[in-house]
C-alpha atoms as a PDB file:
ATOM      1  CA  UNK A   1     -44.596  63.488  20.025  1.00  0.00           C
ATOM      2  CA  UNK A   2     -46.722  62.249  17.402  1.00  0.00           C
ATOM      3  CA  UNK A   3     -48.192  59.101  16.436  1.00  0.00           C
ATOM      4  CA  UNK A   4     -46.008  59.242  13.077  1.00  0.00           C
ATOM      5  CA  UNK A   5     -42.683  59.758  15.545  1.00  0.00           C
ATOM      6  CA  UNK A   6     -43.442  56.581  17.369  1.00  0.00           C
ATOM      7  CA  UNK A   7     -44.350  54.402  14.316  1.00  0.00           C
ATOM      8  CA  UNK A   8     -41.110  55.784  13.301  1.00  0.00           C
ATOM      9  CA  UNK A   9     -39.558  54.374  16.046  1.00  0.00           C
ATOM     10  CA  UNK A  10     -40.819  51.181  16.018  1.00  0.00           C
ATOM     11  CA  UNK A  11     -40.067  50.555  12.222  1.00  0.00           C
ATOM     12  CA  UNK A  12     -36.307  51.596  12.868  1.00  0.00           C
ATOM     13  CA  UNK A  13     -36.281  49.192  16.181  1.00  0.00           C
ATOM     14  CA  UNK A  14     -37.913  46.808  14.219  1.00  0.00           C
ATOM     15  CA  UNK A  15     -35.661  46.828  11.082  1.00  0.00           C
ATOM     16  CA  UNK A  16     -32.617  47.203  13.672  1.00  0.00           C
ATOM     17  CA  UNK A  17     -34.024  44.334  15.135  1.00  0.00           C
ATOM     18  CA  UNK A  18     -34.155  42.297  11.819  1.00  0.00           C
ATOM     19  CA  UNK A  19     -30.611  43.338  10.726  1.00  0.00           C
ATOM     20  CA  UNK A  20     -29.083  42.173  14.082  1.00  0.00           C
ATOM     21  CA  UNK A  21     -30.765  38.811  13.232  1.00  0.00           C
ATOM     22  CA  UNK A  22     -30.071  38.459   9.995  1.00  0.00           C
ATOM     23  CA  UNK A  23     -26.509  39.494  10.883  1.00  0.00           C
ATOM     24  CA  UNK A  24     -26.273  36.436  13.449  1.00  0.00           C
ATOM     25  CA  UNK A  25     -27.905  34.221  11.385  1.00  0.00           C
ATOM     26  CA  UNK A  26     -25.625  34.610   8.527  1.00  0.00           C
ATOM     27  CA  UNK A  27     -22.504  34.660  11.062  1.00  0.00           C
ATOM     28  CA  UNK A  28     -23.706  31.014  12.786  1.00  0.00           C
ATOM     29  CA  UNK A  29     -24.262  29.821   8.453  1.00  0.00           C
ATOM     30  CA  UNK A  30     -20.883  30.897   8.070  1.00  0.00           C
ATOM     31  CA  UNK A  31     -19.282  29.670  11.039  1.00  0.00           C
ATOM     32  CA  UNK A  32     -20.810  26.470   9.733  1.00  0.00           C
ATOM     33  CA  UNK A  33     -20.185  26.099   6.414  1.00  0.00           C
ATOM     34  CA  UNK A  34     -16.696  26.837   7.125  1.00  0.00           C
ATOM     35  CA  UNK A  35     -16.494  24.231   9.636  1.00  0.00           C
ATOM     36  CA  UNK A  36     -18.242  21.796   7.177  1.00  0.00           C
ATOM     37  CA  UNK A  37     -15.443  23.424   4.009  1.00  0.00           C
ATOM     38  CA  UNK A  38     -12.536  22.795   7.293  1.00  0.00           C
ATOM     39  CA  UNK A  39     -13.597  18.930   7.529  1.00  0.00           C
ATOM     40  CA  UNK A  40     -14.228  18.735   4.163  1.00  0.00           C
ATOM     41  CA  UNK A  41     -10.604  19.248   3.001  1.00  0.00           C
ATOM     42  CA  UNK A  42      -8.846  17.737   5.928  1.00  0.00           C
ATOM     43  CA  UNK A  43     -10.695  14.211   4.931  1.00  0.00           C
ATOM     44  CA  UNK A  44      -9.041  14.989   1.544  1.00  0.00           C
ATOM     45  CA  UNK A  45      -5.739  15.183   2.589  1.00  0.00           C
ATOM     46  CA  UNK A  46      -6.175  12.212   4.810  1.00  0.00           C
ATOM     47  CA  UNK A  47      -7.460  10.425   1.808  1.00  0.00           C
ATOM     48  CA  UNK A  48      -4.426  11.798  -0.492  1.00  0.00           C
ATOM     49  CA  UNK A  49      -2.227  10.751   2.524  1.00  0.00           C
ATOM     50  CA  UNK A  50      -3.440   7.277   2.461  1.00  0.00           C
ATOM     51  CA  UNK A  51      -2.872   7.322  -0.667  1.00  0.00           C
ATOM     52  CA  UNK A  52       0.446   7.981  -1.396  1.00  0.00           C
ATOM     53  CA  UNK A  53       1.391   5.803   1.613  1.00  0.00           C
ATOM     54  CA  UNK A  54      -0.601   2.424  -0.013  1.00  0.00           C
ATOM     55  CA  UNK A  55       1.890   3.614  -3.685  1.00  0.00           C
ATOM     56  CA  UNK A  56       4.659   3.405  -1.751  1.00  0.00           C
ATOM     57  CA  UNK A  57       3.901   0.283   0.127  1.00  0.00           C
ATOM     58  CA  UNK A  58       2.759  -0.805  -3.148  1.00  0.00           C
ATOM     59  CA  UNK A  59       6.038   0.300  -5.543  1.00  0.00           C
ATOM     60  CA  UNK A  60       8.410  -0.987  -2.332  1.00  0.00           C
ATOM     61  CA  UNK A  61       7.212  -4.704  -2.684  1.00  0.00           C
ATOM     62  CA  UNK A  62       7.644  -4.883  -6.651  1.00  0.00           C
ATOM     63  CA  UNK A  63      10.530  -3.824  -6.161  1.00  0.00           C
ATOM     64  CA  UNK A  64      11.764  -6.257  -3.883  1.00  0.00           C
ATOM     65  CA  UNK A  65       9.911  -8.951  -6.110  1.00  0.00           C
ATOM     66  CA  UNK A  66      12.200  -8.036  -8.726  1.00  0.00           C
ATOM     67  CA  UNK A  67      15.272  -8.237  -6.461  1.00  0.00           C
ATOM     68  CA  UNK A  68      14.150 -11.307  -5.933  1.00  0.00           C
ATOM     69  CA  UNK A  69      13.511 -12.427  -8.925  1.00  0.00           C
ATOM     70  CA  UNK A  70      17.043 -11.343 -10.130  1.00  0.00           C
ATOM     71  CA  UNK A  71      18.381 -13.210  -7.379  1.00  0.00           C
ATOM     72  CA  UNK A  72      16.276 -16.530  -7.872  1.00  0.00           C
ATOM     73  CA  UNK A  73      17.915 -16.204 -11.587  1.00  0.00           C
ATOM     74  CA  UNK A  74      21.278 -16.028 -10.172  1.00  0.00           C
ATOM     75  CA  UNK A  75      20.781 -19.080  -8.106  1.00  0.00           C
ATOM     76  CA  UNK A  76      19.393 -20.821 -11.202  1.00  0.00           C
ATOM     77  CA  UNK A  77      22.995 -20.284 -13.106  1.00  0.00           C
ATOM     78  CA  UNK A  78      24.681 -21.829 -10.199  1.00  0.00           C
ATOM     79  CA  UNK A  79      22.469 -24.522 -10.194  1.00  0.00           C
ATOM     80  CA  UNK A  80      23.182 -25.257 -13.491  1.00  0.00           C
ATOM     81  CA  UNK A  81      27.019 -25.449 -12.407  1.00  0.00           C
ATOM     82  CA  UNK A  82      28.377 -29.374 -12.275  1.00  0.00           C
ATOM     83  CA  UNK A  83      28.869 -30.293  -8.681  1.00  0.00           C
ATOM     84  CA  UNK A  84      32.173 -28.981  -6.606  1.00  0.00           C
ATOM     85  CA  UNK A  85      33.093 -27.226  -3.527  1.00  0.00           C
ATOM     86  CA  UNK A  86      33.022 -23.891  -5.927  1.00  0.00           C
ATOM     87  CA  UNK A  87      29.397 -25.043  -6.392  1.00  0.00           C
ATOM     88  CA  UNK A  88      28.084 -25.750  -2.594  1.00  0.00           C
ATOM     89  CA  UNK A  89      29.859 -22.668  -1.371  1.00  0.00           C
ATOM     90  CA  UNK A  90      28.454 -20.379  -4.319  1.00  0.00           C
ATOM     91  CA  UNK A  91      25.039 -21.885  -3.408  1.00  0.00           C
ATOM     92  CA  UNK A  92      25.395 -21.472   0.135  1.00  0.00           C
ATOM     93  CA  UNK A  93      26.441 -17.400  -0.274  1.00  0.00           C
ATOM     94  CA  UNK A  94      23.496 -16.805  -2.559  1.00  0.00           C
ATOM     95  CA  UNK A  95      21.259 -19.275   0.139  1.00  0.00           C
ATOM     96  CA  UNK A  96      22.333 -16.786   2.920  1.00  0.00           C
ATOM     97  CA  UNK A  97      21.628 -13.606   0.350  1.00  0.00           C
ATOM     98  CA  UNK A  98      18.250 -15.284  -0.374  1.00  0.00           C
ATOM     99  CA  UNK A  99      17.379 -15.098   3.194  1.00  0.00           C
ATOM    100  CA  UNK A 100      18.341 -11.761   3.908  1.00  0.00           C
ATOM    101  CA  UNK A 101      16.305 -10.687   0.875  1.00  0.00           C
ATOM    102  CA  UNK A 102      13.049 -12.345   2.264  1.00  0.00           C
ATOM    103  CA  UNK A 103      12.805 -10.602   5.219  1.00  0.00           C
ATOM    104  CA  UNK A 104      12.701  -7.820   3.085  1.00  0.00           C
ATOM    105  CA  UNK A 105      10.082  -8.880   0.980  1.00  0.00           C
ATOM    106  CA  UNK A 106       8.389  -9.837   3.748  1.00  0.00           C
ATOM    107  CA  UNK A 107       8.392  -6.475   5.464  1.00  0.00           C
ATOM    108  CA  UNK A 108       7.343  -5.295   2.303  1.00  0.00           C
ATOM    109  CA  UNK A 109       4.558  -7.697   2.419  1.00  0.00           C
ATOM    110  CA  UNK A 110       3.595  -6.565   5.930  1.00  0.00           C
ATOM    111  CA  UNK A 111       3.554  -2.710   5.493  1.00  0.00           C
ATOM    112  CA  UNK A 112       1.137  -3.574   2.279  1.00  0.00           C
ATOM    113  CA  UNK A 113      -0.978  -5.949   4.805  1.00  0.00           C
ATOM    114  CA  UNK A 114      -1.085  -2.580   7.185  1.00  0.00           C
ATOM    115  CA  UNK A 115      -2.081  -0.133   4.431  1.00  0.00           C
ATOM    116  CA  UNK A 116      -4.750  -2.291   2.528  1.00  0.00           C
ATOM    117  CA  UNK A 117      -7.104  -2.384   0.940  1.00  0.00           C
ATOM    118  CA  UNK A 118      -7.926  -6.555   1.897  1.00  0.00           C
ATOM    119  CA  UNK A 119      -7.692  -7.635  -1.618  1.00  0.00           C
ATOM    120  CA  UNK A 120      -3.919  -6.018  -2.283  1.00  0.00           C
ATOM    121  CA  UNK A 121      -3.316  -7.050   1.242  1.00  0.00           C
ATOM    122  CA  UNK A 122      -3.873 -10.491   0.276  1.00  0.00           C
ATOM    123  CA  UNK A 123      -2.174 -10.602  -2.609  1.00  0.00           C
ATOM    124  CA  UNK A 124       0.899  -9.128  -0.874  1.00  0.00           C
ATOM    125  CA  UNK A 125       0.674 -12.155   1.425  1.00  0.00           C
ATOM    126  CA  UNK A 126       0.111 -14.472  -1.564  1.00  0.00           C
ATOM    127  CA  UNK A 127       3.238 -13.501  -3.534  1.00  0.00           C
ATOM    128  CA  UNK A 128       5.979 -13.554  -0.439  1.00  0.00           C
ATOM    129  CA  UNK A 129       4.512 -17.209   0.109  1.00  0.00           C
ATOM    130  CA  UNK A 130       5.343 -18.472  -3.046  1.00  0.00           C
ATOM    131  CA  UNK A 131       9.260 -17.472  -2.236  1.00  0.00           C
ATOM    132  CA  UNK A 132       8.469 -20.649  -0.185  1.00  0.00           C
ATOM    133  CA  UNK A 133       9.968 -23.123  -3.391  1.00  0.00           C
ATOM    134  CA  UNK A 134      12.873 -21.487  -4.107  1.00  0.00           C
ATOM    135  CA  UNK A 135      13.992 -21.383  -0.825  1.00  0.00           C
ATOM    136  CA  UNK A 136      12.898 -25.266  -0.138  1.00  0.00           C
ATOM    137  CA  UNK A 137      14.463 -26.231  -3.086  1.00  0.00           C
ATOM    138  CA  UNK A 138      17.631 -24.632  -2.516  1.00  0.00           C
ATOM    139  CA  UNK A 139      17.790 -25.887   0.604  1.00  0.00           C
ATOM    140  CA  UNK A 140      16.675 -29.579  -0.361  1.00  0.00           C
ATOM    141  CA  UNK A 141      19.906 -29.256  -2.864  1.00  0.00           C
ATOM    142  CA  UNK A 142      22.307 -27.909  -0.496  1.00  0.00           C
ATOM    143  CA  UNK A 143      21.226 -30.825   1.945  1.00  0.00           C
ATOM    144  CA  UNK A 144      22.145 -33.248  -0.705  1.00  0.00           C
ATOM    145  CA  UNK A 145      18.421 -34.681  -0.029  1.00  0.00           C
ATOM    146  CA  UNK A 146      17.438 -34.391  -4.016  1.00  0.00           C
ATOM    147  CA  UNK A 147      17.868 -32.440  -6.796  1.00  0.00           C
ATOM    148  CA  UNK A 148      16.330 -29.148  -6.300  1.00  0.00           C
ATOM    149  CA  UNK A 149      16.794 -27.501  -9.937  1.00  0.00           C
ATOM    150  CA  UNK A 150      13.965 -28.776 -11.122  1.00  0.00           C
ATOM    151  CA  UNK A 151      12.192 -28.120  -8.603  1.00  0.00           C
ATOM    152  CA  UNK A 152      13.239 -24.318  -8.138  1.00  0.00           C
ATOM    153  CA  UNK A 153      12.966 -23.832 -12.233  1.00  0.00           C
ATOM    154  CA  UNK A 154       9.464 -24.867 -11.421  1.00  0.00           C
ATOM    155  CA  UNK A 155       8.883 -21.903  -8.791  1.00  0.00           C
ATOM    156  CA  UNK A 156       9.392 -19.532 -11.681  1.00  0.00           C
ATOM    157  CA  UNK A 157       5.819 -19.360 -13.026  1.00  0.00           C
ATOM    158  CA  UNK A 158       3.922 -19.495  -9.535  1.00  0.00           C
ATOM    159  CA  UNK A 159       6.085 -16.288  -8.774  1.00  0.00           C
ATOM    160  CA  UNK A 160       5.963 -13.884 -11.351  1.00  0.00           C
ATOM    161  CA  UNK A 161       2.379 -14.954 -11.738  1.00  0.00           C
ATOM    162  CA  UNK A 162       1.353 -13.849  -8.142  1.00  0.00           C
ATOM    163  CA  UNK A 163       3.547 -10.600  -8.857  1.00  0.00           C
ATOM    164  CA  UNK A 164       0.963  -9.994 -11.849  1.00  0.00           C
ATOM    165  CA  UNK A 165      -1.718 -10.757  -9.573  1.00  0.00           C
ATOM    166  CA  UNK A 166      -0.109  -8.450  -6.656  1.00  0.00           C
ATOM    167  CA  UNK A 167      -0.062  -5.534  -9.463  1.00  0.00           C
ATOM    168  CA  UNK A 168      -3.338  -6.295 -10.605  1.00  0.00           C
ATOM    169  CA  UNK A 169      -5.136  -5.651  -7.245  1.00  0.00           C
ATOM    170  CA  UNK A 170      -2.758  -2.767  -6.399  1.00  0.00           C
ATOM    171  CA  UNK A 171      -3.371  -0.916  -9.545  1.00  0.00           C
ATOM    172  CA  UNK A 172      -7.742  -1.665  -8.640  1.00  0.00           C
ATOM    173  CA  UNK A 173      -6.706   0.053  -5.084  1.00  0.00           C
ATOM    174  CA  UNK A 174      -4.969   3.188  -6.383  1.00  0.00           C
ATOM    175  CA  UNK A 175      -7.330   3.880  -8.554  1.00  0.00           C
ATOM    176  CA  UNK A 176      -9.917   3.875  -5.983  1.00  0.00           C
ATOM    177  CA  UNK A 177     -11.606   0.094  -6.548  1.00  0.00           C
ATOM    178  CA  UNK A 178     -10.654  -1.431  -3.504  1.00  0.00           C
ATOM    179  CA  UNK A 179     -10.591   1.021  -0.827  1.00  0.00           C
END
């Protein structure tokens, strides 16, 4: 064997050699940037998750603001009504539908306190505590302590305008401004 047979060998071990690393180098890249492309879109579809959940939570309580809302106006019209039996027992039906309808509004309120962001949260929170004067001043007229019409008519602005408010900071959060 010559000298130009054992060069020969050692160039093919040698460029063997190099292949098999290069091969196991670009396997473990691979491996890893697959891993990395793996995590990568299983954060997105947490995120899109999270996302969808916080609309819903979101579209849920407007909606039960408005049922609210629909009901504060029907209480308003029998408010309006001169005083009778017909009267108290109207008001004390849509007394007992106005408390059935807040604890929805306040699970609503809740489930948008559990998703977030903080600022909708709070905002959530804000609005179902300003179903606080209707309810107090149905009850304060149904009591016979005073006359609550004014009083609930009054509620009207402090409402909606937390509703605005609730919108405002949901809208910020879908679109990505508050978590």
């Amino acid at each position: 064997m010559g000298d130009s047979t054992v060069w020969t060998l050692a160039i093919a071990a040698l460029t063997g050699g190099t292949a098999v690393l290069a091969s196991w180098v670009t396997g473990r890249g691979s491996a890893q940037a697959a891993r990395i492309q793996a995590e990568t879109g299983a954060r997105a579809q947490r995120a899109e998750r999270l996302r969808e959940s916080r609309r819903a939570a979101y579209l849920d309580l407007i909606e039960q603001a408005h049922t609210m809302g629909e009901l504060y106006w029907e209480i308003s019209g029998a408010l309006r009504l001169p005083a009778s039996a017909a009267r108290t027992e109207a008001l004390t039906g849509l007394h007992d539908r106005e408390i059935a309808e807040y604890a929805k509004i306040r699970r609503c309120a809740r489930v948008v306190e559990l998703e977030g962001p903080p600022p909708a949260a709070a905002a959530a929170l804000a609005l179902q505590k300003k179903t606080g004067p209707f309810f107090s001043a149905l009850q304060a007229e149904l009591s016979g302590e005073a006359d609550g019409r004014t009083d609930f008519d009054d509620a009207y602005h402090p409402f909606w305008k937390a509703l605005e408010n609730f919108v405002d900071a949901a809208r910020d959060a879908h679109q990505g401004h508050g978590g």
